[in-house]
N, C-alpha and C. Protein backbone atom coordinates (compact mmCIF):
# COMPACT_ATOMS: atom_id res chain seq x y z
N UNK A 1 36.45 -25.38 -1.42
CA UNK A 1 35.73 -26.61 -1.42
C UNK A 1 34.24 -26.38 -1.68
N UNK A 2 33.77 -25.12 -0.75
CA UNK A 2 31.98 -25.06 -1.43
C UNK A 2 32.06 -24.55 -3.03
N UNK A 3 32.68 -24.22 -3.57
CA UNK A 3 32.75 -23.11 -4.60
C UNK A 3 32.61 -24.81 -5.43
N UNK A 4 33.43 -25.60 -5.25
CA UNK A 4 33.35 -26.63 -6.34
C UNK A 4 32.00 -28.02 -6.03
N UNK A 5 31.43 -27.48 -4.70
CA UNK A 5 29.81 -28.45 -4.79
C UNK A 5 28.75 -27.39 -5.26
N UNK A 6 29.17 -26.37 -5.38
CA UNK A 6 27.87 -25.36 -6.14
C UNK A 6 28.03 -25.36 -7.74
N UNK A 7 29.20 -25.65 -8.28
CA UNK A 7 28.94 -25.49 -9.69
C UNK A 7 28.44 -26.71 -10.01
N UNK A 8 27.88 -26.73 -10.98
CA UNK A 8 27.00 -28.12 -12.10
C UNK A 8 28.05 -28.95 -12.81
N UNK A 9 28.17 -30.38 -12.57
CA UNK A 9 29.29 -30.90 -13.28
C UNK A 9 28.21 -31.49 -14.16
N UNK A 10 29.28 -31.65 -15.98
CA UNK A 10 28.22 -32.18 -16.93
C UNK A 10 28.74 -33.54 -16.59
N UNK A 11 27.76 -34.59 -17.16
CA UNK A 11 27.88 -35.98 -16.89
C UNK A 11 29.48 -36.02 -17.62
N UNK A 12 29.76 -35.60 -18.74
CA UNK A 12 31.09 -36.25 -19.29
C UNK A 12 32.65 -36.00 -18.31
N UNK A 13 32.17 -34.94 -17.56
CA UNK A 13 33.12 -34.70 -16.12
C UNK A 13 33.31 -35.75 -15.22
N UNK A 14 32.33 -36.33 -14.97
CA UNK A 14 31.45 -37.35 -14.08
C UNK A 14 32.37 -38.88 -14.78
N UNK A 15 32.95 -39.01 -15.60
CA UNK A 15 33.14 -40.40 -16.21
C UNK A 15 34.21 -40.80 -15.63
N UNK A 16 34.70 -42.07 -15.40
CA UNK A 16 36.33 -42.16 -14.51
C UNK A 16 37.16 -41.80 -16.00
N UNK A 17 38.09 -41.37 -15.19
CA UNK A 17 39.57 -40.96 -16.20
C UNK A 17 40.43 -42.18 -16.55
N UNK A 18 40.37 -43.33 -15.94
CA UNK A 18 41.00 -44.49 -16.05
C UNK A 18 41.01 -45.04 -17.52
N UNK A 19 42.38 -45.74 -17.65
CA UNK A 19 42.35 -46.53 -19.68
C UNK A 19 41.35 -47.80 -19.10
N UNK A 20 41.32 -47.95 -20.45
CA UNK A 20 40.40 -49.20 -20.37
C UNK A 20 40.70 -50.04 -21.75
N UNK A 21 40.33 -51.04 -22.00
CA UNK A 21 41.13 -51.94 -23.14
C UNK A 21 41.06 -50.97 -24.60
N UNK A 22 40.42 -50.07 -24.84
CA UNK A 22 40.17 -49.51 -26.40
C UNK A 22 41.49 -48.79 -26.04
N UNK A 23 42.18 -48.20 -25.09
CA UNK A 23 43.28 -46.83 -25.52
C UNK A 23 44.36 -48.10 -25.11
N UNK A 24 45.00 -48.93 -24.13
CA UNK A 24 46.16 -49.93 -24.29
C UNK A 24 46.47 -50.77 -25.07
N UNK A 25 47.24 -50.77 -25.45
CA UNK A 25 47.59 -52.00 -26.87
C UNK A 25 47.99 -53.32 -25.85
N UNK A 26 47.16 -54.32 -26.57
CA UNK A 26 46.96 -55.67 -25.67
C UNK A 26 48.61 -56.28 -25.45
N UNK A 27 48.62 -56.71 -24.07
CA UNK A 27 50.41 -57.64 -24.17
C UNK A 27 50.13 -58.45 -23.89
N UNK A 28 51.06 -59.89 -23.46
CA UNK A 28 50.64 -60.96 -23.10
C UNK A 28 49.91 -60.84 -21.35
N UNK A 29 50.91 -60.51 -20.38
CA UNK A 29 50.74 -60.25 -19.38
C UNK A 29 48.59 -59.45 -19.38
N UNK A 30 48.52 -58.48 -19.99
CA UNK A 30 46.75 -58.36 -19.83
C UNK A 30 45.70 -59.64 -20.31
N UNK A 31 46.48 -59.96 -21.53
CA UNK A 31 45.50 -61.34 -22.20
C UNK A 31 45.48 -62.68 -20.92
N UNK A 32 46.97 -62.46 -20.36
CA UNK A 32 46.69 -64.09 -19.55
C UNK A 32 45.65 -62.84 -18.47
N UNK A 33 45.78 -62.23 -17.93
CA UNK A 33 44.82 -61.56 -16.89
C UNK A 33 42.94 -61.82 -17.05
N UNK A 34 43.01 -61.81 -18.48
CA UNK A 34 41.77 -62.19 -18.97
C UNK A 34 41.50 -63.49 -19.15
N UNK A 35 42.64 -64.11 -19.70
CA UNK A 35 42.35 -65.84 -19.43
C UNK A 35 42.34 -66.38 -17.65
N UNK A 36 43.00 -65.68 -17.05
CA UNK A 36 42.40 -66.10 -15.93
C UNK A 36 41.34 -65.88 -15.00
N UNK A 37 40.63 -65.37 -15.74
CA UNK A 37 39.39 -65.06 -15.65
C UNK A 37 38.44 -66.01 -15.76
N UNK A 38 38.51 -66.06 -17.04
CA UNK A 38 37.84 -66.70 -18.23
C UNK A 38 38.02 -68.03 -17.90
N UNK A 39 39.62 -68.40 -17.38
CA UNK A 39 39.39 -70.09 -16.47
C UNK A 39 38.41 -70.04 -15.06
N UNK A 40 38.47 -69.22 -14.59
CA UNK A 40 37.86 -69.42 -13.17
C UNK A 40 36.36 -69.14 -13.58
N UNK A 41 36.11 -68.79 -14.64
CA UNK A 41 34.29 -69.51 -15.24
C UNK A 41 34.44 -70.86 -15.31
N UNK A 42 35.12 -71.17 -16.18
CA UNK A 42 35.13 -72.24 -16.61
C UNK A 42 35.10 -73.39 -16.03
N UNK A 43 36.11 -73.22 -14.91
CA UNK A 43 36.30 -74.23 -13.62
C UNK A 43 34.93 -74.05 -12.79
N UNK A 44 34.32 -73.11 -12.99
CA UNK A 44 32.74 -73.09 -11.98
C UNK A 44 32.06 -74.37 -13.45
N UNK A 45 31.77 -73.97 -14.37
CA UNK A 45 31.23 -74.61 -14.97
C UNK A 45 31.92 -76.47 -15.03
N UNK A 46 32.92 -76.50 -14.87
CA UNK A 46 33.65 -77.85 -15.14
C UNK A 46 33.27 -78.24 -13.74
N UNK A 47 33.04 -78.09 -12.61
CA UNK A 47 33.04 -78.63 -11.30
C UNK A 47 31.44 -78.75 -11.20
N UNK A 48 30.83 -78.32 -12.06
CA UNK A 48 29.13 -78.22 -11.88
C UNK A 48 28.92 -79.88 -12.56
N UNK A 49 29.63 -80.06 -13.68
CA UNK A 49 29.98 -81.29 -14.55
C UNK A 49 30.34 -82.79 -13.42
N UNK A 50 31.59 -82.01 -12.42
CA UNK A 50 32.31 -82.68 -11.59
C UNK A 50 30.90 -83.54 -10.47
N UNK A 51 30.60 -82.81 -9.84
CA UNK A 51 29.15 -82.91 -9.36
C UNK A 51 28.22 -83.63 -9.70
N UNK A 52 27.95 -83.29 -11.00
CA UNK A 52 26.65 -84.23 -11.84
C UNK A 52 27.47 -85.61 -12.10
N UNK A 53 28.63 -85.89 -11.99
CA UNK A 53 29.14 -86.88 -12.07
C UNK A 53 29.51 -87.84 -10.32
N UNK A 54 30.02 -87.11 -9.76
CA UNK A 54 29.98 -87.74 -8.37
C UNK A 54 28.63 -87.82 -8.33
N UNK A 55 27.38 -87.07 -8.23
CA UNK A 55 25.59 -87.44 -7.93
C UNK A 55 25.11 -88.18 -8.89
N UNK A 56 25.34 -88.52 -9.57
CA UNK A 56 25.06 -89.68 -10.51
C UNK A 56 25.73 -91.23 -10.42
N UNK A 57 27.39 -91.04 -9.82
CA UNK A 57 27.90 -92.26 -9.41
C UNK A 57 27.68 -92.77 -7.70
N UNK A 58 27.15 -91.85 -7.29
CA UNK A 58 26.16 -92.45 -5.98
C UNK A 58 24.61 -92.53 -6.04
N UNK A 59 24.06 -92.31 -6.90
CA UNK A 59 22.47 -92.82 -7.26
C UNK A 59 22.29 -93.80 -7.87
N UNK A 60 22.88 -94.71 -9.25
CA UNK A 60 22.46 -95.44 -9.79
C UNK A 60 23.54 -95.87 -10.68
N UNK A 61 23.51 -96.68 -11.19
CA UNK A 61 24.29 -97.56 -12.25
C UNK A 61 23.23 -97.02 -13.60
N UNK A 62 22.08 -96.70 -14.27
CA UNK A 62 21.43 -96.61 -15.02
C UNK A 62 22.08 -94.64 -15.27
N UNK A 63 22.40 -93.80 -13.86
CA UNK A 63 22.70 -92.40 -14.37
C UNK A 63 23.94 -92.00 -14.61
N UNK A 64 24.81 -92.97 -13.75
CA UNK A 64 26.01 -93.13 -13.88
C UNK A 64 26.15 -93.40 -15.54
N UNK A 65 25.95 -94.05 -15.94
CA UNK A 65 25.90 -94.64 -17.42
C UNK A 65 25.87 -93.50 -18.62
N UNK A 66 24.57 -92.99 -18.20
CA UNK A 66 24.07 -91.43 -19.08
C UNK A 66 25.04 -90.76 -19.12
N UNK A 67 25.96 -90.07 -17.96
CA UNK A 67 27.01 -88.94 -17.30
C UNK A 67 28.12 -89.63 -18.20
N UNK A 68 28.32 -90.89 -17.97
CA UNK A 68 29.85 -91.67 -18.74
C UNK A 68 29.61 -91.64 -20.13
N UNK A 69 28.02 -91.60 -20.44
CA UNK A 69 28.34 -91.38 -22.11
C UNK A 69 28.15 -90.24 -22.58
N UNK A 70 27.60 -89.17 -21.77
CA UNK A 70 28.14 -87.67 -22.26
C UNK A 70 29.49 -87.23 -22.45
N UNK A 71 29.90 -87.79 -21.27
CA UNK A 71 30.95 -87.29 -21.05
C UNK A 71 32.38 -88.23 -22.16
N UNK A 72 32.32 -88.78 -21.81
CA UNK A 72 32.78 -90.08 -22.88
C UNK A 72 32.62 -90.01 -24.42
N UNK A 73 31.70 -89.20 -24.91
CA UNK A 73 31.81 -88.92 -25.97
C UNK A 73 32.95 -87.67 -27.07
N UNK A 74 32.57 -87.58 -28.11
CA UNK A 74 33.66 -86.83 -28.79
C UNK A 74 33.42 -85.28 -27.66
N UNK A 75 32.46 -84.59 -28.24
CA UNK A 75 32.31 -83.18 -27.68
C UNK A 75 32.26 -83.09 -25.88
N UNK A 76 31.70 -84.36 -25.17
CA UNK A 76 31.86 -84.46 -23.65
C UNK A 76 33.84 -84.49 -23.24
N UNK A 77 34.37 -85.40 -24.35
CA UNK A 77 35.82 -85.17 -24.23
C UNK A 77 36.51 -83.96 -23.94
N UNK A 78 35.79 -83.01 -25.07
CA UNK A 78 36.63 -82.31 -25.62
C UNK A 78 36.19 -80.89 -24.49
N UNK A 79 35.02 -81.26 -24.14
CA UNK A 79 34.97 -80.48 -22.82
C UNK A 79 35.68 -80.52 -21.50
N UNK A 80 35.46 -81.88 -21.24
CA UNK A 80 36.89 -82.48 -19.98
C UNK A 80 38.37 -82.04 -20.70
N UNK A 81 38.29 -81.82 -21.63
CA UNK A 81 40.30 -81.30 -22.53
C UNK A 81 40.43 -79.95 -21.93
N UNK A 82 39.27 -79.02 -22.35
CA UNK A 82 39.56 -77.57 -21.78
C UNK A 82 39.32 -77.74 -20.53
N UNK A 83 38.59 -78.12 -19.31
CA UNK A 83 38.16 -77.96 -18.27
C UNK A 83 39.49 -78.50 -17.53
N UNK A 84 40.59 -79.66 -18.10
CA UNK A 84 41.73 -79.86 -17.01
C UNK A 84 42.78 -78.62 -17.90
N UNK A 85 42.84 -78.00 -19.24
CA UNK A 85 43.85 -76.89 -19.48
C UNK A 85 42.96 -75.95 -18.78
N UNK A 86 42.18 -75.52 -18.00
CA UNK A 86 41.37 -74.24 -17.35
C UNK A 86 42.21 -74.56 -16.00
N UNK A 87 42.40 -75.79 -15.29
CA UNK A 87 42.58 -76.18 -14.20
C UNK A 87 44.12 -75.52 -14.28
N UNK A 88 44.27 -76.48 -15.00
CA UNK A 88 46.02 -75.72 -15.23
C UNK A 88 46.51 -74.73 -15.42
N UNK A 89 45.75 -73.90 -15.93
CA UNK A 89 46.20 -72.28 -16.66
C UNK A 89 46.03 -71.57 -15.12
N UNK A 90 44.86 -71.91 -14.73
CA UNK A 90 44.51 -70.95 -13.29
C UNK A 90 45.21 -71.46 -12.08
N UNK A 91 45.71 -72.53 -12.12
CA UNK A 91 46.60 -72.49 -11.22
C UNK A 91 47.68 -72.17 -11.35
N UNK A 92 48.66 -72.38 -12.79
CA UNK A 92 50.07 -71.98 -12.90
C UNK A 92 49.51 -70.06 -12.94
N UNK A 93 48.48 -69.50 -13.41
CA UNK A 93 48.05 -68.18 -12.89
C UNK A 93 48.40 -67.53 -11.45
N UNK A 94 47.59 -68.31 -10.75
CA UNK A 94 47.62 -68.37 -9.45
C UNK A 94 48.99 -68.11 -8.71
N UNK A 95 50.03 -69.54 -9.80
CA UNK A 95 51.63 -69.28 -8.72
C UNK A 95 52.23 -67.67 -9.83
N UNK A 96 51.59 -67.27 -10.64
CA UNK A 96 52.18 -66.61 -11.15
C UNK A 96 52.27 -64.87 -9.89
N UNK A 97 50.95 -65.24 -9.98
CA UNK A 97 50.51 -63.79 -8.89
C UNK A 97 51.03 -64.14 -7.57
N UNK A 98 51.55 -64.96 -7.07
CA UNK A 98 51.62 -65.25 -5.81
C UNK A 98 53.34 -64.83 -5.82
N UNK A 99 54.22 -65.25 -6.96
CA UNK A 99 55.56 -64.55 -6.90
C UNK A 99 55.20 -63.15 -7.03
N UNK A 100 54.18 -62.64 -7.65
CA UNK A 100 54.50 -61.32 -8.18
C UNK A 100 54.02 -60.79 -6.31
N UNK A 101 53.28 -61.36 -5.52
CA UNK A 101 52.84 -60.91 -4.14
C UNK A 101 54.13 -60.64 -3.25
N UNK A 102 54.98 -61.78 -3.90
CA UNK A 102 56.40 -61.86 -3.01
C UNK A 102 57.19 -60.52 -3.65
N UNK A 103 56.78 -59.66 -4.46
CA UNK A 103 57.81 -58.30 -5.18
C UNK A 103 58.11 -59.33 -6.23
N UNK A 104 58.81 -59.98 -6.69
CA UNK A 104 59.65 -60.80 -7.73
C UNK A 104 58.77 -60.49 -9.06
N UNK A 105 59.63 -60.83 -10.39
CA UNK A 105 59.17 -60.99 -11.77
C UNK A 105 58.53 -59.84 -12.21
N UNK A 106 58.65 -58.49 -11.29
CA UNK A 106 57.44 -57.36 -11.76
C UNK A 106 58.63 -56.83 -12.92
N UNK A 107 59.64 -56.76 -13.50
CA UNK A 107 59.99 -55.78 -14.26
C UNK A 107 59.57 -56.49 -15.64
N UNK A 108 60.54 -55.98 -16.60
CA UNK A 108 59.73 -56.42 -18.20
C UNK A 108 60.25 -57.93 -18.53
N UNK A 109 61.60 -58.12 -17.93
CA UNK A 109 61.56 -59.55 -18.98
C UNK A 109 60.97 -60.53 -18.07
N UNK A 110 61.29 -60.46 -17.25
CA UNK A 110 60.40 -61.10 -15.94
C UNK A 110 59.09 -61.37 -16.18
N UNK A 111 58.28 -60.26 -16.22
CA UNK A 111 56.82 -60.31 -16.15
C UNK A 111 56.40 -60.93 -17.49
N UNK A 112 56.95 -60.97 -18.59
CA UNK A 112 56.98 -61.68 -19.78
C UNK A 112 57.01 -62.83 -19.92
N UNK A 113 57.90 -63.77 -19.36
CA UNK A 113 58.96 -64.72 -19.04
C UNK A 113 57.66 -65.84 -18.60
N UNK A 114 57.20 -65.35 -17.17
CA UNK A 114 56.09 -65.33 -16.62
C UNK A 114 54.70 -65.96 -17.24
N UNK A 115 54.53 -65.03 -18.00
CA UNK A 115 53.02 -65.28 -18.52
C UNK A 115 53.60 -65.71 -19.78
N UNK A 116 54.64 -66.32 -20.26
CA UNK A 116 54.67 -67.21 -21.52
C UNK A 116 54.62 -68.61 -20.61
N UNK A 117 55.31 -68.76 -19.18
CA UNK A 117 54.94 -69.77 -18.93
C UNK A 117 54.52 -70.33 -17.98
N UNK A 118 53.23 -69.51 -17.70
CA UNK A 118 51.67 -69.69 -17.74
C UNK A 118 51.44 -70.70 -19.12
N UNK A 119 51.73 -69.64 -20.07
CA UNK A 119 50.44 -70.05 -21.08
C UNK A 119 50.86 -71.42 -21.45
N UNK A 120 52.47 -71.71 -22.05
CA UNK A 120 53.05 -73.06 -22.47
C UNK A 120 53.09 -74.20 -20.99
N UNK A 121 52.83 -73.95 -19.81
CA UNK A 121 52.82 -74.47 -18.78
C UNK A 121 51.82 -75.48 -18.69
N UNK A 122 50.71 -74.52 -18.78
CA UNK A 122 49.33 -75.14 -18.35
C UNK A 122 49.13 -75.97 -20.23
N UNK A 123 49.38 -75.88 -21.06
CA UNK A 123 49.30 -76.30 -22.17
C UNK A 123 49.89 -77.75 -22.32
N UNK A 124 51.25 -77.66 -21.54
CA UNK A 124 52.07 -78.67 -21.52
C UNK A 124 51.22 -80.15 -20.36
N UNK A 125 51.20 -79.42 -19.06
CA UNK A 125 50.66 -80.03 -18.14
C UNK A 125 49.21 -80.55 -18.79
N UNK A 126 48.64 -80.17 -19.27
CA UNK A 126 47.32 -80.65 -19.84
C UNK A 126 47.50 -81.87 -21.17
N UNK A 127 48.19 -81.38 -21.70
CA UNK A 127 49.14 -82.81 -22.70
C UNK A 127 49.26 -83.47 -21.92
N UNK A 128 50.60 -83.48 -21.42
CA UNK A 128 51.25 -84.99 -19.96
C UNK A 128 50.07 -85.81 -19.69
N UNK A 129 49.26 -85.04 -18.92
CA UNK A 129 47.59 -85.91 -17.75
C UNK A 129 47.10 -85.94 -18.92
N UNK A 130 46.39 -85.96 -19.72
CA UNK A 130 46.00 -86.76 -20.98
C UNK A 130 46.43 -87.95 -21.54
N UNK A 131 47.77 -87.96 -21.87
CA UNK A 131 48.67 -89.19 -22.69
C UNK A 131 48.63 -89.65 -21.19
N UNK A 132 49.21 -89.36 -19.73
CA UNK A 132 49.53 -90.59 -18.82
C UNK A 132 47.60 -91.29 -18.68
N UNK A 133 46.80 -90.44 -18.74
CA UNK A 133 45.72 -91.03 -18.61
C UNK A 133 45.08 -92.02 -19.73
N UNK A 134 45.48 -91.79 -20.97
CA UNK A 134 45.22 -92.50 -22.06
C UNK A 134 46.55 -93.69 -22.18
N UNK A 135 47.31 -93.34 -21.29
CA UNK A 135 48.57 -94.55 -21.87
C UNK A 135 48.00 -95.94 -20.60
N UNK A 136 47.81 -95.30 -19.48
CA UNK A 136 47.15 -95.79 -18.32
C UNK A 136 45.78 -96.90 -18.70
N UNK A 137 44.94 -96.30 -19.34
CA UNK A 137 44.10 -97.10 -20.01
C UNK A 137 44.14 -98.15 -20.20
């Protein structure tokens, strides 16, 4: 054990040995890992939105107004479109990891199976609450 704190390690010794995305070839199962990521920004950013909209519909009818026509508009839409498929992806995420907590779905067709539906899940669910909200109208 002293013999190996007296020799000089070069920094490239020093680097972790672990893969990292350049040496694994991407599967679905790592990409949704990254989209659920990438939703739980998103949902910080969509609830910051959520906010400026509840503090605006308790201050005034004049800010309330501003918030409804950002938001109400083409690109304010199309931001509320991804922000409820973010909602959805990270939660059907969420039940995804929570079977895999229980042991279940870890082998290959399983874990596949899985994160296809994640992805067509939260895709679907985000269609539905759209059309019932636009048919609702």
């Amino acid at each position: 054990m002293a013999e190996a704190k007296s020799r000089p390690v070069s920094p490239e010794a020093r680097r972790p040995l672990s893969p990292h995305l350049q040496i694994y070839r991407p599967m679905l199962t790592m990409m949704m890992s990254i989209m659920h990521r990438i939703t739980g920004i998103g949902l910080y950013l969509g609830t910051l939105l959520m906010a400026w909209w509840l503090i605006a519909a308790a201050t005034d009818a004049r800010a309330f107004a501003t918030v409804s026509a950002v938001l109400g508009s083409i690109p304010g839409r199309l931001i509320m479109f991804g922000f409820t498929w973010a909602l959805f992806h990270h939660m059907l995420g969420g039940i995804r990891h929570f079977i895999w907590d229980t042991g279940r779905g870890m082998d290959h067709p399983e874990r596949e199976y899985l994160a296809q539906a994640t992805l067509i899940g939260g895709i679907l669910l985000t269609i539905v609450v759209w059309v019932a909200a636009y048919m609702a109208r």
